[in-house]
N, C-alpha and C. Protein backbone atom coordinates (compact mmCIF):
# COMPACT_ATOMS: atom_id res chain seq x y z
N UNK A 1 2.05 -18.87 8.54
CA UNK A 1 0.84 -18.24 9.04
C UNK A 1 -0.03 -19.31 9.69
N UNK A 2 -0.67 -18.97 10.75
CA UNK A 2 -1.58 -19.72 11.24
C UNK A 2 -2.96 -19.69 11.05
N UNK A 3 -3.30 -21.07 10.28
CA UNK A 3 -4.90 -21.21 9.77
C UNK A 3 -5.66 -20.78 10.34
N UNK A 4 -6.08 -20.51 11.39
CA UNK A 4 -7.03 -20.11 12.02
C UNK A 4 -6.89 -18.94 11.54
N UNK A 5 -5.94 -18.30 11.55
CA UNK A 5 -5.84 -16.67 11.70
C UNK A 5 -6.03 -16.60 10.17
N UNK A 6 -5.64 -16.84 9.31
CA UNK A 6 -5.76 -17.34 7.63
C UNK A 6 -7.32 -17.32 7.48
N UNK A 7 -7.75 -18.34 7.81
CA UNK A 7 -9.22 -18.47 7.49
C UNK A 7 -10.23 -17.19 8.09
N UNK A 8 -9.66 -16.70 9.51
CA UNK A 8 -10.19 -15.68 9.74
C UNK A 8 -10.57 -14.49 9.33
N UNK A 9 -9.34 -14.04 8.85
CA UNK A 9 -9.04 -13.19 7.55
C UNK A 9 -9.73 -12.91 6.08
N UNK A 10 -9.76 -14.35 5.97
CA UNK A 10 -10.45 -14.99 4.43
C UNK A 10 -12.20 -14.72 4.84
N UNK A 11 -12.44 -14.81 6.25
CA UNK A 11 -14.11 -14.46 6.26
C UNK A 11 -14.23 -13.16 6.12
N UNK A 12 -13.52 -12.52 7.14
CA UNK A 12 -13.32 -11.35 7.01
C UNK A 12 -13.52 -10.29 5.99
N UNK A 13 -12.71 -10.80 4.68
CA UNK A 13 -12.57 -10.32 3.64
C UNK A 13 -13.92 -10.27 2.88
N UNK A 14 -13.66 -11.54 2.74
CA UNK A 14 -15.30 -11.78 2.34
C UNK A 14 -16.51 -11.32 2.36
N UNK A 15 -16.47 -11.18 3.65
CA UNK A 15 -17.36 -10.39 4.86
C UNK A 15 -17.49 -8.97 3.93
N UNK A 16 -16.24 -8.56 4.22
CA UNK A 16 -16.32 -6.79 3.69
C UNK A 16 -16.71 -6.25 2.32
N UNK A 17 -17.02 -7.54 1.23
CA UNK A 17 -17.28 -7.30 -0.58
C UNK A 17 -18.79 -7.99 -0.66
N UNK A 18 -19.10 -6.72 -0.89
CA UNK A 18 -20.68 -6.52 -0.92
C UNK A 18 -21.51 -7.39 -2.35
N UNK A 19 -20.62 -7.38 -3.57
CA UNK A 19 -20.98 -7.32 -5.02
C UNK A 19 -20.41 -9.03 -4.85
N UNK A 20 -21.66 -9.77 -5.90
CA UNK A 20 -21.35 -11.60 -5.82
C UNK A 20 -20.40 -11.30 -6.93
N UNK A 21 -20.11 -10.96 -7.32
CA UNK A 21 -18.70 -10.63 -8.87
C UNK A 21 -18.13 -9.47 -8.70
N UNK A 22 -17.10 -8.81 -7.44
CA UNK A 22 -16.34 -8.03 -7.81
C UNK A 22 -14.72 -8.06 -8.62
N UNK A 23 -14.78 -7.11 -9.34
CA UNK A 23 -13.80 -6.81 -10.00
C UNK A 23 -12.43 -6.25 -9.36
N UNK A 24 -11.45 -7.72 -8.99
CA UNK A 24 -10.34 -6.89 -8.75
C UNK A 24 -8.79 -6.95 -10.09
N UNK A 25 -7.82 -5.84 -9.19
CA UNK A 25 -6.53 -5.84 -10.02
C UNK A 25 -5.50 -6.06 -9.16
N UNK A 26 -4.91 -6.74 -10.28
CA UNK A 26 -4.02 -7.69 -9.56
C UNK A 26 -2.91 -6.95 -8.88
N UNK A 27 -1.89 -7.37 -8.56
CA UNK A 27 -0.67 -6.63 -8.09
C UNK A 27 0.43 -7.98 -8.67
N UNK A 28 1.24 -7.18 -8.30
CA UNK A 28 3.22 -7.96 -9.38
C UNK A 28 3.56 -8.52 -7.73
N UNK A 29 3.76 -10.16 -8.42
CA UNK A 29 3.66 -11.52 -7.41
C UNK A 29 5.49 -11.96 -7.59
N UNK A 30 5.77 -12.55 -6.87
CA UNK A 30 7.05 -12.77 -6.76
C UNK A 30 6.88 -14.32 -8.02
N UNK A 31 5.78 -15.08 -8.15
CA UNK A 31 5.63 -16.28 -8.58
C UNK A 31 5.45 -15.67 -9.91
N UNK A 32 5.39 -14.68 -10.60
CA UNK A 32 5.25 -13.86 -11.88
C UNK A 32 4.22 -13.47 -12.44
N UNK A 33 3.39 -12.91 -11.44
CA UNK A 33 1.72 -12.25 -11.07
C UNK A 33 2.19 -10.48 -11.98
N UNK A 34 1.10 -10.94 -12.98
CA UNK A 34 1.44 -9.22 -13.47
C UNK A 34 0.48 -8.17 -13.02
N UNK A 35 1.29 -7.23 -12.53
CA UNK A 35 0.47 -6.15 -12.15
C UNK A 35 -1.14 -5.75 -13.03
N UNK A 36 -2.07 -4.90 -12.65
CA UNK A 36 -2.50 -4.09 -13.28
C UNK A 36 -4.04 -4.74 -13.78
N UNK A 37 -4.06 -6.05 -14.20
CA UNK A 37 -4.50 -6.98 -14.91
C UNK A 37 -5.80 -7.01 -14.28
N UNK A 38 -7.18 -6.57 -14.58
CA UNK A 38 -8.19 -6.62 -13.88
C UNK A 38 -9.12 -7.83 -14.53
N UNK A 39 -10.16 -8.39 -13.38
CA UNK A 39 -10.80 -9.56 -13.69
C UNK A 39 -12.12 -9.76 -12.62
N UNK A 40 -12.82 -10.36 -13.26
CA UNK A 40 -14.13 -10.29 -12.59
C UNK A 40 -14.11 -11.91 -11.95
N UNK A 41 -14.47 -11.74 -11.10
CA UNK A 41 -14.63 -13.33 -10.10
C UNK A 41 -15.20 -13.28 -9.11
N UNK A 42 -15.74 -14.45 -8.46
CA UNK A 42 -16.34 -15.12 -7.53
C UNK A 42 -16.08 -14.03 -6.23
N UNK A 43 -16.66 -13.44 -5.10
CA UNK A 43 -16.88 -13.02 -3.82
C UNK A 43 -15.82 -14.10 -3.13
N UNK A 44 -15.46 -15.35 -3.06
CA UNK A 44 -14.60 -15.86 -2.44
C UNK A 44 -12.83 -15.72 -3.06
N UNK A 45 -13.22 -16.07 -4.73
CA UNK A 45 -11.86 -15.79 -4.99
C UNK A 45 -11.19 -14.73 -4.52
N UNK A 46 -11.89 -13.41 -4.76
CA UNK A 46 -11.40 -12.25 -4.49
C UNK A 46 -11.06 -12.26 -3.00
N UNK A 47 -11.88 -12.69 -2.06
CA UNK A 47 -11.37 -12.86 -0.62
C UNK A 47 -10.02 -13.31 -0.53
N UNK A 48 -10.25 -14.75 -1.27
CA UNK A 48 -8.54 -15.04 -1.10
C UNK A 48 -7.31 -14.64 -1.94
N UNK A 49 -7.58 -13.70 -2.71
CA UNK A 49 -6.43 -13.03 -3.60
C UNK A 49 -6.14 -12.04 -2.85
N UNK A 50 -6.98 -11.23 -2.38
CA UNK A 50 -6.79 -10.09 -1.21
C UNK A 50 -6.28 -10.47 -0.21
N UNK A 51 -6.37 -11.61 0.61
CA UNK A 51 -5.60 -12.11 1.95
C UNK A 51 -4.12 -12.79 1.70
N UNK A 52 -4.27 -13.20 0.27
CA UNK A 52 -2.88 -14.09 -0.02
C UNK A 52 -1.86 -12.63 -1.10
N UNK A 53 -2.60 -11.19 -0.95
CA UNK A 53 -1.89 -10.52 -1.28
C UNK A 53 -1.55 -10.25 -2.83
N UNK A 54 -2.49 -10.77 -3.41
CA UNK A 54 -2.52 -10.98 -5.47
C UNK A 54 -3.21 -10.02 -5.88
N UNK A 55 -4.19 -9.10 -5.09
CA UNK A 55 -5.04 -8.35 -6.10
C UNK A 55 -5.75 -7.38 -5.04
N UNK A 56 -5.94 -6.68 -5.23
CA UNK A 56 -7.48 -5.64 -4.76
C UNK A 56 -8.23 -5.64 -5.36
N UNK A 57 -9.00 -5.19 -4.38
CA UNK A 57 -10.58 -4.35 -5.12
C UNK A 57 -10.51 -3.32 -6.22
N UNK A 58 -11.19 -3.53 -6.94
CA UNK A 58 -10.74 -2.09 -8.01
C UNK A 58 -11.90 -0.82 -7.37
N UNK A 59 -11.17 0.26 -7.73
CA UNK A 59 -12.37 1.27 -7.68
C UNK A 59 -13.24 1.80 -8.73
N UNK A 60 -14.06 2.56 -8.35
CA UNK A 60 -15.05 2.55 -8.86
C UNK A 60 -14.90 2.88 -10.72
N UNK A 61 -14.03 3.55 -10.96
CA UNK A 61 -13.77 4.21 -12.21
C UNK A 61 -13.10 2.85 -12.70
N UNK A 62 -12.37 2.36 -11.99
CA UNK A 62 -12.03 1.13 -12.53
C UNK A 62 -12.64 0.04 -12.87
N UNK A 63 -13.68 -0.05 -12.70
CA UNK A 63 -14.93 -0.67 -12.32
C UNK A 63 -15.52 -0.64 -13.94
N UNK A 64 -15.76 0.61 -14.27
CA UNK A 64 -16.41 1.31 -14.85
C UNK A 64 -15.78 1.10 -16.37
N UNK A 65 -14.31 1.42 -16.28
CA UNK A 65 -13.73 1.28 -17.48
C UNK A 65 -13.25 -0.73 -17.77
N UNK A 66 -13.48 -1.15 -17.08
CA UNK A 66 -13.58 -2.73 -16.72
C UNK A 66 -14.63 -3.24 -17.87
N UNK A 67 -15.73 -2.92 -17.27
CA UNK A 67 -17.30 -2.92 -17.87
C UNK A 67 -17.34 -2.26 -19.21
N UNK A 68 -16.73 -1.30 -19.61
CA UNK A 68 -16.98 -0.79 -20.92
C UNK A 68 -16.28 -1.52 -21.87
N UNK A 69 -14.75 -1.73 -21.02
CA UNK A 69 -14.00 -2.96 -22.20
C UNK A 69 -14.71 -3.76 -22.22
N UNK A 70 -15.14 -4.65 -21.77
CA UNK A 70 -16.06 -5.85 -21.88
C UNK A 70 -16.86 -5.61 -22.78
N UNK A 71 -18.01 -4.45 -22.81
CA UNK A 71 -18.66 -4.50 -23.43
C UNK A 71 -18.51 -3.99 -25.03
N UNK A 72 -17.18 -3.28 -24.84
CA UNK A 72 -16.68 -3.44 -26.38
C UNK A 72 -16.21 -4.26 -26.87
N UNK A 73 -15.52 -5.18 -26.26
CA UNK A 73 -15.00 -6.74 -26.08
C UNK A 73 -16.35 -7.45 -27.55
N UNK A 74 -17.28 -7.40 -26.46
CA UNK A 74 -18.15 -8.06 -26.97
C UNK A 74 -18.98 -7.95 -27.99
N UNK A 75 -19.17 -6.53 -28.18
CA UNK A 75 -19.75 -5.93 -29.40
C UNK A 75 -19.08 -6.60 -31.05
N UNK A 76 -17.61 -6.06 -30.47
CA UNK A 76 -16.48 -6.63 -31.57
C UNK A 76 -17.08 -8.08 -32.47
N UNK A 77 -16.75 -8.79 -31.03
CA UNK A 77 -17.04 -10.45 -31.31
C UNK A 77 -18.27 -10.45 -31.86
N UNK A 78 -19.47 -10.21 -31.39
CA UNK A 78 -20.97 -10.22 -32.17
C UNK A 78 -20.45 -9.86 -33.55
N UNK A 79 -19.95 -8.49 -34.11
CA UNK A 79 -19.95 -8.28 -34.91
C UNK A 79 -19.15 -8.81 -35.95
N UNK A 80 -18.23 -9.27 -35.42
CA UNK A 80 -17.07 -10.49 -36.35
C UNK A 80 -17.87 -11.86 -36.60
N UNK A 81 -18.55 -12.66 -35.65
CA UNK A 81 -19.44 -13.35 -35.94
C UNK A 81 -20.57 -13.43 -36.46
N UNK A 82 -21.44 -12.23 -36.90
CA UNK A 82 -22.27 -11.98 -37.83
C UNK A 82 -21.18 -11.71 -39.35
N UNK A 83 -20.77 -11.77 -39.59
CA UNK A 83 -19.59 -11.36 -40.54
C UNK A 83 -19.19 -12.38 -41.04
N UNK A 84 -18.87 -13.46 -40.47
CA UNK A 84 -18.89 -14.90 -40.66
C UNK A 84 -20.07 -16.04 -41.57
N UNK A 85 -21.03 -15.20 -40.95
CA UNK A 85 -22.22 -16.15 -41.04
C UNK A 85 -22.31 -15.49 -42.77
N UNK A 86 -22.63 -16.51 -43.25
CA UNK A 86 -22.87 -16.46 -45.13
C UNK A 86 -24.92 -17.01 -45.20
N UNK A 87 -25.45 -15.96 -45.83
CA UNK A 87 -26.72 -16.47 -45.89
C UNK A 87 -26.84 -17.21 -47.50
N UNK A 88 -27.61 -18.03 -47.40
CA UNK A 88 -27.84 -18.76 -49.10
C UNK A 88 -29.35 -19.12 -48.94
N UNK A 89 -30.01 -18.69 -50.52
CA UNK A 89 -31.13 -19.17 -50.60
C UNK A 89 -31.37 -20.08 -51.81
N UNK A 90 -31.79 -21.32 -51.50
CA UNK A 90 -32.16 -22.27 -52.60
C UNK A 90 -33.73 -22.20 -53.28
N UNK A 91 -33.29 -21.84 -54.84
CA UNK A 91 -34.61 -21.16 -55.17
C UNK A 91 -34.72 -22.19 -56.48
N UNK A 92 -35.99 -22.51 -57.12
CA UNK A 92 -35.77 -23.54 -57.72
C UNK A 92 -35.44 -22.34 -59.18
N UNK A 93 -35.60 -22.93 -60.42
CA UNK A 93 -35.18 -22.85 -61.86
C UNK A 93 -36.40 -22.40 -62.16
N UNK A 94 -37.94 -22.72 -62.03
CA UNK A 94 -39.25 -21.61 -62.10
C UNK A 94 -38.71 -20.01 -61.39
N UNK A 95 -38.89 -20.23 -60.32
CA UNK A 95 -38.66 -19.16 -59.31
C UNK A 95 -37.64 -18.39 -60.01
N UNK A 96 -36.69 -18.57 -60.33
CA UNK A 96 -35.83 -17.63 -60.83
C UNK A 96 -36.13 -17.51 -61.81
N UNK A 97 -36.77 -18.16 -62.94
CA UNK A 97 -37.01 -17.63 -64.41
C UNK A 97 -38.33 -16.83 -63.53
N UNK A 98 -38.96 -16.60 -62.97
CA UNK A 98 -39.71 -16.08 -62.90
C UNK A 98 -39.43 -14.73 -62.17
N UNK A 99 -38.35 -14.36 -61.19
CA UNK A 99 -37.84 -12.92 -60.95
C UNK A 99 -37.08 -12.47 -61.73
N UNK A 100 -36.22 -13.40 -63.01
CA UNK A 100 -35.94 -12.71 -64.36
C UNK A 100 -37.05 -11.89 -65.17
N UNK A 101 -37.99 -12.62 -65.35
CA UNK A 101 -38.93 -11.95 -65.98
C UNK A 101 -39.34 -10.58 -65.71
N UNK A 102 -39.55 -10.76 -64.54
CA UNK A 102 -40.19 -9.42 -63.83
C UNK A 102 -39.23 -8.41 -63.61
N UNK A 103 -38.01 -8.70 -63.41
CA UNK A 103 -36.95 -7.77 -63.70
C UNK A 103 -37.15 -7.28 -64.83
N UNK A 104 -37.18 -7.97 -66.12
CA UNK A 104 -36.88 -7.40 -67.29
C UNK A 104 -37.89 -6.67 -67.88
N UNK A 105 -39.37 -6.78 -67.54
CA UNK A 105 -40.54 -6.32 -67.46
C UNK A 105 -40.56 -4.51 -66.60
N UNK A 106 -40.29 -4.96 -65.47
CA UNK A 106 -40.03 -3.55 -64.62
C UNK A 106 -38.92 -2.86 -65.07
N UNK A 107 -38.21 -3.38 -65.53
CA UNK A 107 -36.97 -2.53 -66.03
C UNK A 107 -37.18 -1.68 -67.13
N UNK A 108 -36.01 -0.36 -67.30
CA UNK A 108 -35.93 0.34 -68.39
C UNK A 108 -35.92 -0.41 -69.89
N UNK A 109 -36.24 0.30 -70.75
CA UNK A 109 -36.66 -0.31 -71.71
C UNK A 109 -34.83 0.12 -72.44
N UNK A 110 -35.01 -1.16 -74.16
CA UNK A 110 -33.81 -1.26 -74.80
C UNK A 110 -33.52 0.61 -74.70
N UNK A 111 -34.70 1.24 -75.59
CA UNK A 111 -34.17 2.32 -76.03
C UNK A 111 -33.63 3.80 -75.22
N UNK A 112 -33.89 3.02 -73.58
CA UNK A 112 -33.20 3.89 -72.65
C UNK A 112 -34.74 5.01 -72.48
N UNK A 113 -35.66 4.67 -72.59
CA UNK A 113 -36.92 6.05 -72.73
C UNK A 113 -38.02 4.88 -71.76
């Protein structure tokens, strides 16, 4: 192919994707490009995956269900990482004889009345 005409192309493309992060899917590459596989990138990458024949534009529903994985993606992870986190409180030997007390004070009495 001739660069000129290559690079032309590549503005071109460029030119035509409105969104600074569109989401394309890939297509099945002879170099072992798997189909299907959608990904969010750069306004240029996508230019040149589209001219060198690796991917499209996704549409809109695709778009859509793109964005929701993600954002369940991420929910997940927040929530596995709060899950992780262990809270501890260092309380001295007063302090706790002293919410013993008051436990046992507020509490039901021996005879259950």
């Amino acid at each position: 192919m001739d660069l000129k005409q290559y690079f032309r192309k590549l503005r071109e493309a460029e030119a035509c994707i409105t969104e600074p992060y569109p989401v394309v899917v890939s297509l099945d590459t002879a170099d072992g490009g798997k189909a299907g596989v959608m990904t969010e990138v750069p306004r240029a990458i996508a230019a040149r995956m589209i001219v060198e024949a690796q991917a499209v534009l996704a549409g809109e529903e695709e778009k859509e269900l793109f964005k929701r994985e993600r954002l369940e993606a991420k929910q997940a992870a927040d929530k596995a990482e709060l899950a992780k986190r262990v809270q501890v409180a260092i309380i001295s030997d007063t302090d706790l004889e002293r919410q013993i007390s008051t436990r046992k004070s507020s509490g039901p009495s021996k005879d259950g009345k």
